[in-house]
PDB file of N, CA and C in Angstrom:
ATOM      1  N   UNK A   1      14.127  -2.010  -3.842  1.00  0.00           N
ATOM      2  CA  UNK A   1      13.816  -0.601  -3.949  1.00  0.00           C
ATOM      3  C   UNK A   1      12.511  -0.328  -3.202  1.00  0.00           C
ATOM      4  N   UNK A   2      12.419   0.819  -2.328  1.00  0.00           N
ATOM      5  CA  UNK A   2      11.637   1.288  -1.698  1.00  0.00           C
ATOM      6  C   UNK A   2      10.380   2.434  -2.859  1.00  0.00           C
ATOM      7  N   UNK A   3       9.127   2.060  -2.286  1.00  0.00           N
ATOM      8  CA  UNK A   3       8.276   2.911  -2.666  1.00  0.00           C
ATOM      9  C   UNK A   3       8.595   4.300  -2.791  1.00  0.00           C
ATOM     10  N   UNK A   4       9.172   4.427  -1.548  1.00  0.00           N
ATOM     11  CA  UNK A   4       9.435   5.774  -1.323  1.00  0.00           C
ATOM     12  C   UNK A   4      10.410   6.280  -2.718  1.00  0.00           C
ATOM     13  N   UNK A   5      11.288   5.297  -2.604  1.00  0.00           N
ATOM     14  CA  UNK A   5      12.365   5.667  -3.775  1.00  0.00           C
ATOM     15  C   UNK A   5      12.218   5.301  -4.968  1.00  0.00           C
ATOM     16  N   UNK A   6      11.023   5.076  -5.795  1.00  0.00           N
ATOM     17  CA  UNK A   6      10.941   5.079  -6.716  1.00  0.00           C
ATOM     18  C   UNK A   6       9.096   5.695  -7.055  1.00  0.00           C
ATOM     19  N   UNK A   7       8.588   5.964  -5.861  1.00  0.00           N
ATOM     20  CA  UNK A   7       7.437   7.132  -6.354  1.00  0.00           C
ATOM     21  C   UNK A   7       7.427   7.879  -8.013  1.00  0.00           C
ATOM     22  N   UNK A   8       8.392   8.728  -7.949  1.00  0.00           N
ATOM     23  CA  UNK A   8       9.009   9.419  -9.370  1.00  0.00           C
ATOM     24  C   UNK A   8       8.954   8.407 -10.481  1.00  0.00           C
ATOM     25  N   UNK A   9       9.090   7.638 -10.493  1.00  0.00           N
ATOM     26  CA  UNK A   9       9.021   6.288 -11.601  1.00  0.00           C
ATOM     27  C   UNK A   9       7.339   5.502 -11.378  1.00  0.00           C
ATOM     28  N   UNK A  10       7.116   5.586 -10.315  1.00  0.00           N
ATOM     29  CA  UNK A  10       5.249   5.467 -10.838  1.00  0.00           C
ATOM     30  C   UNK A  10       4.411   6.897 -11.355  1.00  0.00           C
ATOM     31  N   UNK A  11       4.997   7.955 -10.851  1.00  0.00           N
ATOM     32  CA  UNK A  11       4.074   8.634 -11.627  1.00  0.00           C
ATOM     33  C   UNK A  11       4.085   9.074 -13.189  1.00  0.00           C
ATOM     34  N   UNK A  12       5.829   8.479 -13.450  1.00  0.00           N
ATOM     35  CA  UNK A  12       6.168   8.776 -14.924  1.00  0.00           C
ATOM     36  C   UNK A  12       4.713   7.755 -15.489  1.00  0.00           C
ATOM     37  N   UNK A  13       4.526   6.795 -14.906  1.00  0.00           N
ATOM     38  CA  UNK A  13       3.717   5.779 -15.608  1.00  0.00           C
ATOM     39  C   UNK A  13       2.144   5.981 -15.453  1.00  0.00           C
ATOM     40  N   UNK A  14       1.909   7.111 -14.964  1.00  0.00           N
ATOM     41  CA  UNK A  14       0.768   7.430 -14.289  1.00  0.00           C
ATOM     42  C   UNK A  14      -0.265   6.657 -13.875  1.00  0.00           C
ATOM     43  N   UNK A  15       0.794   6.333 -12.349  1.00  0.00           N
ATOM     44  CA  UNK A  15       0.383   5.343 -11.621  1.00  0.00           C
ATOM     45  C   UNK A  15       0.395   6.009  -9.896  1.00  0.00           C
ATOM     46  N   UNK A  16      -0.541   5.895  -9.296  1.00  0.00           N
ATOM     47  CA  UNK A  16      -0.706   6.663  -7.866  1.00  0.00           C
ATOM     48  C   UNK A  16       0.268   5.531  -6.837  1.00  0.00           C
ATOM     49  N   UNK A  17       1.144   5.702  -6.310  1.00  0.00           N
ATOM     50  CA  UNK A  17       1.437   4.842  -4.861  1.00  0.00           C
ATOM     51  C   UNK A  17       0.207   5.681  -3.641  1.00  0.00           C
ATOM     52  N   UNK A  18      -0.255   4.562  -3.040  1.00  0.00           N
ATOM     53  CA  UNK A  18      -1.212   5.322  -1.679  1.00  0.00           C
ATOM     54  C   UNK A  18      -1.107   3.857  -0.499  1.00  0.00           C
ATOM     55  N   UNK A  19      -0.847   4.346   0.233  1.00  0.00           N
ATOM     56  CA  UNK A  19      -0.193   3.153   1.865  1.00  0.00           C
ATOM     57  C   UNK A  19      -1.462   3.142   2.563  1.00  0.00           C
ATOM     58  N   UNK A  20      -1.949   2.220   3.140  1.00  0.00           N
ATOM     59  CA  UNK A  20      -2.906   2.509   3.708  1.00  0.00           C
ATOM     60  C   UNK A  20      -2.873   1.190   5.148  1.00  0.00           C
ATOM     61  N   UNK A  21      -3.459   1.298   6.341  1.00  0.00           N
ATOM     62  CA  UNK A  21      -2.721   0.429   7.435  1.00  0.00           C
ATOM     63  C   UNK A  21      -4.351   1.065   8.235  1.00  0.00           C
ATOM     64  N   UNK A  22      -4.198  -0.095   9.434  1.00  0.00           N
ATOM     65  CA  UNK A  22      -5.364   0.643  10.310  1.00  0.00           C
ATOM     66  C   UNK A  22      -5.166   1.039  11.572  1.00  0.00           C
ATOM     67  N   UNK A  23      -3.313   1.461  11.682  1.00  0.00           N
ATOM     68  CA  UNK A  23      -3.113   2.320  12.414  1.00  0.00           C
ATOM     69  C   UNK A  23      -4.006   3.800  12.536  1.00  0.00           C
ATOM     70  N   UNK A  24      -3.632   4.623  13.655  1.00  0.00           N
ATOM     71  CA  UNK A  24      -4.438   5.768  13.714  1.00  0.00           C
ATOM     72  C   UNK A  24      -3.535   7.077  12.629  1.00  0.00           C
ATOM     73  N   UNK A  25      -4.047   7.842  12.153  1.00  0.00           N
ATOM     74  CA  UNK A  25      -3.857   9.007  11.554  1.00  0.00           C
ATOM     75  C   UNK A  25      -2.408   9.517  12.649  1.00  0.00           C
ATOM     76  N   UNK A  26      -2.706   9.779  13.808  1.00  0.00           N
ATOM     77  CA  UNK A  26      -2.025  10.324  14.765  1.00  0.00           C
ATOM     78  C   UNK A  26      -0.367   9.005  14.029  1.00  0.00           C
ATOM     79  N   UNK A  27      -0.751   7.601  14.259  1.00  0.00           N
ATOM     80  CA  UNK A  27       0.945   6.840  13.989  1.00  0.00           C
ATOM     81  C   UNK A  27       1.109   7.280  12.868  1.00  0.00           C
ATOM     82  N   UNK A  28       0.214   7.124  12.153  1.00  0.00           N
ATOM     83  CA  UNK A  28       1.014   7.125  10.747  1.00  0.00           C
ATOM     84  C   UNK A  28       1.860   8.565  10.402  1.00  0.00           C
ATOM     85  N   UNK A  29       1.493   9.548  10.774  1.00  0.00           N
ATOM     86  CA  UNK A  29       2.191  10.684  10.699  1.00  0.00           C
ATOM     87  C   UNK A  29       3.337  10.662  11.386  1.00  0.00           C
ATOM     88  N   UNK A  30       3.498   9.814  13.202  1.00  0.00           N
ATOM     89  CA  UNK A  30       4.756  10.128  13.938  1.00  0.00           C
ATOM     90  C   UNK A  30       5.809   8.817  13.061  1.00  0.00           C
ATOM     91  N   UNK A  31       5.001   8.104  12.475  1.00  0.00           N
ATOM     92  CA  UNK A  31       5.882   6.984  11.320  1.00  0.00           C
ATOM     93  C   UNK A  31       6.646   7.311  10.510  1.00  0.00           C
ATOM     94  N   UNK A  32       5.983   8.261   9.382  1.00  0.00           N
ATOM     95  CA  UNK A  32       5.904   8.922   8.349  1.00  0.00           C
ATOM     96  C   UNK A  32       7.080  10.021   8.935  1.00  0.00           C
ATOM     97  N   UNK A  33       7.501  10.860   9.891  1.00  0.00           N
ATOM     98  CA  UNK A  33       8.441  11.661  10.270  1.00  0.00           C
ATOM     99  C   UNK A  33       9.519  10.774  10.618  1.00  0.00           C
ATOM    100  N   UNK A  34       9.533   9.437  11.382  1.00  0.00           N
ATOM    101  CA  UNK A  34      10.576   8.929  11.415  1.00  0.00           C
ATOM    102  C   UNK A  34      11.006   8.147  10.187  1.00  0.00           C
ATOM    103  N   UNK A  35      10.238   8.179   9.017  1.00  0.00           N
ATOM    104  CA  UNK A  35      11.301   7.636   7.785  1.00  0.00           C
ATOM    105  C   UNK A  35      11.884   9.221   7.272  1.00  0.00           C
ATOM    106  N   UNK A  36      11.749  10.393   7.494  1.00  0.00           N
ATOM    107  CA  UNK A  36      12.262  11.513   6.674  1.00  0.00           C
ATOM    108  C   UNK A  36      11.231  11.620   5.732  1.00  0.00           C
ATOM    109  N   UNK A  37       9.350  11.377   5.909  1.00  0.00           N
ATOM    110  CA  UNK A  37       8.803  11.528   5.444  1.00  0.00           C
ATOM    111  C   UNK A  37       8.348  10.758   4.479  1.00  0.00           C
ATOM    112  N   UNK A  38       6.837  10.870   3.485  1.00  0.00           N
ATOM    113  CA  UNK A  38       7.212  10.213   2.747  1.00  0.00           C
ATOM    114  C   UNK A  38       6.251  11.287   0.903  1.00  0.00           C
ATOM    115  N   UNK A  39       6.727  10.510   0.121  1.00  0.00           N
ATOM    116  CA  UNK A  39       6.348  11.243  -1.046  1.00  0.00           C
ATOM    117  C   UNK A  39       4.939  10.986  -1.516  1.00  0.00           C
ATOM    118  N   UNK A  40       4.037   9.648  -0.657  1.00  0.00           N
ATOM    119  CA  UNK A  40       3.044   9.657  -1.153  1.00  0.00           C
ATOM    120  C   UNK A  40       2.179   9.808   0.129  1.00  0.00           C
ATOM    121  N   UNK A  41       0.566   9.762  -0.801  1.00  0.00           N
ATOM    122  CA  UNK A  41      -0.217   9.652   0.713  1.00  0.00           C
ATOM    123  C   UNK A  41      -0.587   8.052   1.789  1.00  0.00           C
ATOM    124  N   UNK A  42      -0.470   8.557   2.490  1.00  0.00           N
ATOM    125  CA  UNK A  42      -0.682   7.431   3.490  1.00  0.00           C
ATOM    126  C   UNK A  42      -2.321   7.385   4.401  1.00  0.00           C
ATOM    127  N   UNK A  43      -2.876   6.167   4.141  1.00  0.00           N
ATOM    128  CA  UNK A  43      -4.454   6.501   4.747  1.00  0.00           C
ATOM    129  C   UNK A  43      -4.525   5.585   5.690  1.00  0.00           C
ATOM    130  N   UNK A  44      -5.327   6.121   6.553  1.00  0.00           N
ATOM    131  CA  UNK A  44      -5.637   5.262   7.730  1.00  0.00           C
ATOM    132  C   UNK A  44      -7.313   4.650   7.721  1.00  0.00           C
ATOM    133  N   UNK A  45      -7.018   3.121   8.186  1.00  0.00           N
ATOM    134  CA  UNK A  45      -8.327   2.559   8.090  1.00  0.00           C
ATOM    135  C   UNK A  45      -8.393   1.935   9.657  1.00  0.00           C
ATOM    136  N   UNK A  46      -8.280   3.225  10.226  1.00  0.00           N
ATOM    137  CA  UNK A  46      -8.496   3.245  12.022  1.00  0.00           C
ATOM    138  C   UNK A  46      -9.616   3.180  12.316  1.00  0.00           C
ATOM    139  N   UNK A  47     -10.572   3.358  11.883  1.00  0.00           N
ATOM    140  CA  UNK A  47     -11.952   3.641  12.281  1.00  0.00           C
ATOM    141  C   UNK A  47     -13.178   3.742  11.262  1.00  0.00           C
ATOM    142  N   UNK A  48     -14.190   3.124  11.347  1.00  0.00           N
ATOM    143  CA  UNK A  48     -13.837   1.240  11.503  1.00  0.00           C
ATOM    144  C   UNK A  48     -13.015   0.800  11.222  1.00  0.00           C
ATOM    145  N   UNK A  49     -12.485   0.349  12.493  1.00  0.00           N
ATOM    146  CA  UNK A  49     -11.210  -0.465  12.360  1.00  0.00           C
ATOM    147  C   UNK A  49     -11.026  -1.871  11.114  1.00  0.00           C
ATOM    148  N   UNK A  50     -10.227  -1.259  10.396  1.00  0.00           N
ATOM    149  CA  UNK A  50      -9.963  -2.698   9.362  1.00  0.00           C
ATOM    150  C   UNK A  50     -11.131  -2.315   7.866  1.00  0.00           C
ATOM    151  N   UNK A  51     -11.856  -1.267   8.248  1.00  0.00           N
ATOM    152  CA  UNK A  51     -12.942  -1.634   6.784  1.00  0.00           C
ATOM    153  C   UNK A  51     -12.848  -1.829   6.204  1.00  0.00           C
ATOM    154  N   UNK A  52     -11.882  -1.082   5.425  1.00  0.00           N
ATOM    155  CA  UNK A  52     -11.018  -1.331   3.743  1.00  0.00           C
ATOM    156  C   UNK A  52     -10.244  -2.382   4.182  1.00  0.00           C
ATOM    157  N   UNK A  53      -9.446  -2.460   4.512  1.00  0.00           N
ATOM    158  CA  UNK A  53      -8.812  -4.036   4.799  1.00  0.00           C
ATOM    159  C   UNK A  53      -9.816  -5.352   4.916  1.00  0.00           C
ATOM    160  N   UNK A  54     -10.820  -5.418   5.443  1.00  0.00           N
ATOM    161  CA  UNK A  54     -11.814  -6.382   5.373  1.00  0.00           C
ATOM    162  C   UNK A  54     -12.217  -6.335   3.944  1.00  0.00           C
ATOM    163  N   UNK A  55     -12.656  -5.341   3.603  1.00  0.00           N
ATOM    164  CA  UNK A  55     -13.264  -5.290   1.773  1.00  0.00           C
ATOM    165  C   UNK A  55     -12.656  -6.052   0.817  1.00  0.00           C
ATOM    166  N   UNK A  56     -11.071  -5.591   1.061  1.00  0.00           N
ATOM    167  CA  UNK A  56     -10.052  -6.076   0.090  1.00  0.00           C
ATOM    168  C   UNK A  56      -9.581  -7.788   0.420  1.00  0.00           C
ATOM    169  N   UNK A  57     -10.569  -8.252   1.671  1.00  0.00           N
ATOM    170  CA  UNK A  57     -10.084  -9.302   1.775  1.00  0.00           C
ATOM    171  C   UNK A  57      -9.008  -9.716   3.139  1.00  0.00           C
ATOM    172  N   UNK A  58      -7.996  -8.734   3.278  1.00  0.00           N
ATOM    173  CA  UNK A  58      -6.918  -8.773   3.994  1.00  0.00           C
ATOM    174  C   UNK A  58      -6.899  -8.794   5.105  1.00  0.00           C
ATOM    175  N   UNK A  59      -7.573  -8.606   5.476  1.00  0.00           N
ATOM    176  CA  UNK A  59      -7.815  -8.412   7.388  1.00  0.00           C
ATOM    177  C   UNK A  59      -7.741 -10.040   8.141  1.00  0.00           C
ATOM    178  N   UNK A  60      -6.435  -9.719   9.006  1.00  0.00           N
ATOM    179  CA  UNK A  60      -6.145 -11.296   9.243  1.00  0.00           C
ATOM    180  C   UNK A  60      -6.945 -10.917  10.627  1.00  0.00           C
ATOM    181  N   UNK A  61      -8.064 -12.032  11.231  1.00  0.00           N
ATOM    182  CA  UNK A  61      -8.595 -11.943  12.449  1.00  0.00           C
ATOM    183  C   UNK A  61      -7.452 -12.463  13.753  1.00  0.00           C
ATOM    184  N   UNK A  62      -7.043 -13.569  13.701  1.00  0.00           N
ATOM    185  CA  UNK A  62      -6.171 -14.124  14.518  1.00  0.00           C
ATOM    186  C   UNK A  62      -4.868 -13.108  15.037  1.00  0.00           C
ATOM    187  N   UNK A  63      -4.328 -12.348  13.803  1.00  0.00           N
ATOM    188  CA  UNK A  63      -3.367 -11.446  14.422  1.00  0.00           C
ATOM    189  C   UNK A  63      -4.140  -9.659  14.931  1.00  0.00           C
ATOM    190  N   UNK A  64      -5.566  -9.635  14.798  1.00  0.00           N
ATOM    191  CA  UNK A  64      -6.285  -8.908  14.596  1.00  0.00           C
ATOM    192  C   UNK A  64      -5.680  -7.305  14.032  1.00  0.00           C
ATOM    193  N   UNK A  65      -5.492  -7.768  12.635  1.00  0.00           N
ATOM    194  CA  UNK A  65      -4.288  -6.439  11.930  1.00  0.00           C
ATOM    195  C   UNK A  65      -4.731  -7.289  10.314  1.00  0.00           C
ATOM    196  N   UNK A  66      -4.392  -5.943   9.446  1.00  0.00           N
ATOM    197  CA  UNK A  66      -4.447  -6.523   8.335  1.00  0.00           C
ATOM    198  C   UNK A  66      -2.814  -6.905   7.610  1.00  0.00           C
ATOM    199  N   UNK A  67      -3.269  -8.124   6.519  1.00  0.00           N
ATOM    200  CA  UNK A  67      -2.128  -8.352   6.031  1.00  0.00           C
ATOM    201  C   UNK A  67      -1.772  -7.439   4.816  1.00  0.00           C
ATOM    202  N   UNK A  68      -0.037  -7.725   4.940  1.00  0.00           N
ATOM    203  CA  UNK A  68       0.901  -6.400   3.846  1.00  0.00           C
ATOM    204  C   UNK A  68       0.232  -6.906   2.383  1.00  0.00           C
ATOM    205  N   UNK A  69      -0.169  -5.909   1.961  1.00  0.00           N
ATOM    206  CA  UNK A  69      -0.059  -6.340   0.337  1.00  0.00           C
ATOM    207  C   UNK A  69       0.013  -5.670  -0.722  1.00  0.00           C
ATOM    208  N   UNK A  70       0.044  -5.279  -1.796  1.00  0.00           N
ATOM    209  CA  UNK A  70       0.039  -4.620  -2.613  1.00  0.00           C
ATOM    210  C   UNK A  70      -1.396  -5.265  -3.778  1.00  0.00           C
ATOM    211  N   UNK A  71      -2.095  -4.189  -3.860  1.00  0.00           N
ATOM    212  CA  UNK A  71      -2.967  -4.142  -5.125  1.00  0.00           C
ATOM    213  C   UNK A  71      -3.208  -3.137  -6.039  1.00  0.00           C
ATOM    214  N   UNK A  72      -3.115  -3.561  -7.423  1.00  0.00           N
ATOM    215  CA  UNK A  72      -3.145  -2.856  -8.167  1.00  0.00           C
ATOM    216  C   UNK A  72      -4.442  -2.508  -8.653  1.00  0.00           C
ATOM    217  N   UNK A  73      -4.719  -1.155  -8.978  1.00  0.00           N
ATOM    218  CA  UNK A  73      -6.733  -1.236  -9.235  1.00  0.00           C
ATOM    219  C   UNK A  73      -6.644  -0.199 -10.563  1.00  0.00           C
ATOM    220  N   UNK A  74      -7.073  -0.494 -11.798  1.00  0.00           N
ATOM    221  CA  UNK A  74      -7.083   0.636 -12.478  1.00  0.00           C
ATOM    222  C   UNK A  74      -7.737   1.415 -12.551  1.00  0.00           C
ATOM    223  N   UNK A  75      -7.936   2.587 -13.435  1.00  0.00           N
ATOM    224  CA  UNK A  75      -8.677   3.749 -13.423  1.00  0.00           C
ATOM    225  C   UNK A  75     -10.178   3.261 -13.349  1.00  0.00           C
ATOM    226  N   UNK A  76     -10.579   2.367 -13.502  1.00  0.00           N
ATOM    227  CA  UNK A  76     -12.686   2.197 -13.526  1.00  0.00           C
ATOM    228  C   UNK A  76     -12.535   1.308 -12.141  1.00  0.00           C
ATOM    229  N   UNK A  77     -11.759   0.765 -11.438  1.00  0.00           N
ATOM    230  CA  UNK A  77     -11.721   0.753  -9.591  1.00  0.00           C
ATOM    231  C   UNK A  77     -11.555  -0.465  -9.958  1.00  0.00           C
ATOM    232  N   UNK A  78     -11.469  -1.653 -11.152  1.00  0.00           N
ATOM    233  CA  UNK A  78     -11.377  -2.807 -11.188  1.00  0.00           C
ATOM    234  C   UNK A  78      -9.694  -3.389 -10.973  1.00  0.00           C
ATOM    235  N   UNK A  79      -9.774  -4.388  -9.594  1.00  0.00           N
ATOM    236  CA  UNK A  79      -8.239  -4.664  -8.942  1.00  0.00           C
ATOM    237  C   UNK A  79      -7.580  -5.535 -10.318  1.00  0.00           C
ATOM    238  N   UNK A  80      -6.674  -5.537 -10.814  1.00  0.00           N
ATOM    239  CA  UNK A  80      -5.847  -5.754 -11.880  1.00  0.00           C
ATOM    240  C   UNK A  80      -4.439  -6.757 -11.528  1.00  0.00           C
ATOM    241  N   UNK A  81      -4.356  -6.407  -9.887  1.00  0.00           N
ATOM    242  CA  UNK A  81      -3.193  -7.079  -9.414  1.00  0.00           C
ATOM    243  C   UNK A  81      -3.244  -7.197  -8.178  1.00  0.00           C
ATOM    244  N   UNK A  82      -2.689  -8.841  -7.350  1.00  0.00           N
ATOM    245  CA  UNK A  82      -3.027  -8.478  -5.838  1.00  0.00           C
ATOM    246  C   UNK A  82      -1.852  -9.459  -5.351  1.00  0.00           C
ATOM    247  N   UNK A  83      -0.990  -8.974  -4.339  1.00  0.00           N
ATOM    248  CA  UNK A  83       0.079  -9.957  -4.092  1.00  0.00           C
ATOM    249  C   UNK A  83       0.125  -9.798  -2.608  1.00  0.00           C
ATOM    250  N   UNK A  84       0.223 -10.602  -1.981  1.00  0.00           N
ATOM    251  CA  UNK A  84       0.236 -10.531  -0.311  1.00  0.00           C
ATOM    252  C   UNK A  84       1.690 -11.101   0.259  1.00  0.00           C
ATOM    253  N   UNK A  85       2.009 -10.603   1.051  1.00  0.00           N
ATOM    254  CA  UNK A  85       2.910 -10.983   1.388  1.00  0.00           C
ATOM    255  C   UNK A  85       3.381 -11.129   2.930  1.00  0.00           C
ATOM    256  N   UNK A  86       4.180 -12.296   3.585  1.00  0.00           N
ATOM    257  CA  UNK A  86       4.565 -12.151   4.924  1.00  0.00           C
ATOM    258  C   UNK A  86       5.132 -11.422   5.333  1.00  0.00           C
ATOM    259  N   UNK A  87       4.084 -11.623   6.899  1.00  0.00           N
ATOM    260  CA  UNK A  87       5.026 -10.576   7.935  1.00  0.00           C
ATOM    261  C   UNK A  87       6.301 -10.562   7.839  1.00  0.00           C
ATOM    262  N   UNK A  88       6.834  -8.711   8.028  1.00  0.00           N
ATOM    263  CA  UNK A  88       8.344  -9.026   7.826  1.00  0.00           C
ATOM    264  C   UNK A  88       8.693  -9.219   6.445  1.00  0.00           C
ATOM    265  N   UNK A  89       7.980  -9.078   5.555  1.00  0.00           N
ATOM    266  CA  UNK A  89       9.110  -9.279   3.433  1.00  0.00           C
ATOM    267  C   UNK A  89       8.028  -8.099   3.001  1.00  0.00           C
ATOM    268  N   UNK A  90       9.370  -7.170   2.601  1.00  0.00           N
ATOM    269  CA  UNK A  90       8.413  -5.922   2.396  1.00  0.00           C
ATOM    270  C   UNK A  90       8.743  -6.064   0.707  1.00  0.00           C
ATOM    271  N   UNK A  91       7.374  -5.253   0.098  1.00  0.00           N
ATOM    272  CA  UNK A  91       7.269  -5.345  -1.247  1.00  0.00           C
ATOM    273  C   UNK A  91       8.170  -4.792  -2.134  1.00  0.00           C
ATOM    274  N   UNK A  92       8.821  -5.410  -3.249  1.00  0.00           N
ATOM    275  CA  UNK A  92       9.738  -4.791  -4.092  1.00  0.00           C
ATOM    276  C   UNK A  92       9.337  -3.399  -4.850  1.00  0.00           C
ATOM    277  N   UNK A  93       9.246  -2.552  -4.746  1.00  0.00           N
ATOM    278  CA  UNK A  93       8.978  -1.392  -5.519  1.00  0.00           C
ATOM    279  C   UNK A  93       8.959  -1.814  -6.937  1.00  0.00           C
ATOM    280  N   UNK A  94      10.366  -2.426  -7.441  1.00  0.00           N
ATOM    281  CA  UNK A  94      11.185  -2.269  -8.673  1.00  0.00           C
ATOM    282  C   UNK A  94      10.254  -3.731  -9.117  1.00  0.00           C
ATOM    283  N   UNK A  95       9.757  -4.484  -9.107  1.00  0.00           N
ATOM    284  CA  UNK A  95       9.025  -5.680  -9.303  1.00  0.00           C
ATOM    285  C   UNK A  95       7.447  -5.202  -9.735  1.00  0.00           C
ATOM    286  N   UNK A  96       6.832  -4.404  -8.476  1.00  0.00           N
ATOM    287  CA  UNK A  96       5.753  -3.938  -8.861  1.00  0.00           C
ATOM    288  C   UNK A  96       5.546  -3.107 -10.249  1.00  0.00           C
ATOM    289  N   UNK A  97       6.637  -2.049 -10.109  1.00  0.00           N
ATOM    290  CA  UNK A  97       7.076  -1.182 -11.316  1.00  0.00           C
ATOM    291  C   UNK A  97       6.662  -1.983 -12.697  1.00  0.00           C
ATOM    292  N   UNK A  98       7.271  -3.309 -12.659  1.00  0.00           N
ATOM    293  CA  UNK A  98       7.131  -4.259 -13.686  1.00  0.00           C
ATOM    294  C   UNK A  98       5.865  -4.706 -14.266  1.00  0.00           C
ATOM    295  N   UNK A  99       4.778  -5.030 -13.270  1.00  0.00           N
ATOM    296  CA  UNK A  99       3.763  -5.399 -13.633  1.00  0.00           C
ATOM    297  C   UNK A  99       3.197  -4.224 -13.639  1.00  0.00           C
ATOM    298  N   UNK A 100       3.355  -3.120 -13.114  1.00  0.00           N
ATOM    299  CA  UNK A 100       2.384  -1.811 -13.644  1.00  0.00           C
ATOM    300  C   UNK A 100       2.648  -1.810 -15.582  1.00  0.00           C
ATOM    301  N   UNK A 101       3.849  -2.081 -15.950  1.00  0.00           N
ATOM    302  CA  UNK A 101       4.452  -2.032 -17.023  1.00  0.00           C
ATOM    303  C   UNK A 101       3.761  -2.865 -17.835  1.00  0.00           C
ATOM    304  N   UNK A 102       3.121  -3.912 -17.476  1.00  0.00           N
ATOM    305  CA  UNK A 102       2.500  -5.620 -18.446  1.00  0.00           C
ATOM    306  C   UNK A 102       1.376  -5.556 -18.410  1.00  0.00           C
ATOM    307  N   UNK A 103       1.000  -4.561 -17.072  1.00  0.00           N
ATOM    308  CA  UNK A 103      -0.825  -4.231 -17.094  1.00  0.00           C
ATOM    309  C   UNK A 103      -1.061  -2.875 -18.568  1.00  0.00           C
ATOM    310  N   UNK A 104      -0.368  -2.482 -18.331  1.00  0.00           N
ATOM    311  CA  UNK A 104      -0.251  -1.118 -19.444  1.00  0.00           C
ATOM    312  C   UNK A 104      -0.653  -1.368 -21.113  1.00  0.00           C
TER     313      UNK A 104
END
């Protein structure tokens, strides 16, 4: 299950989905139109390139791009959950859903 398609089921849990990549503002929008949009916000960490991705750790130098991951941070900004994953294996929505559920 896609983020996209189960958005409605994180906010029942009042839980934010937010995408964030260090593509430019400009891709992520012509991205964002070629999926049919999407239901959450999407941020760009174009400039400085990688910041938040460096912060969180993720910023692979060698492929100079950050790596996919999902983290969970609760309401006082403390990360609660962090799973990384390879290029190419995109994150289960319906899995994450789960541990939003065990953090609760």
């Amino acid at each position: 299950m896609t983020f996209r398609g189960a958005n409605d089921r994180f906010v029942e849990k009042n839980a934010q989905v937010l995408g964030i990549s260090c593509d430019s503002v400009h891709s992520h929008r012509a991205w964002s139109a070629s999926m049919g949009g999407l239901n959450y916000p999407e941020l760009s960490d174009f400039h400085p390139k990688g910041k938040v991705t460096t912060e969180y750790g993720l910023w692979n130098e060698e492929r100079g791009a950050g790596s996919r991951a999902v983290i969970i941070v609760d309401k006082e900004g403390v990360i609660r959950h962090r799973q990384t994953y390879t290029p190419g294996v995109l994150p289960d929505a319906e899995q994450i859903l789960g541990i939003v559920d065990s953090l609760s």
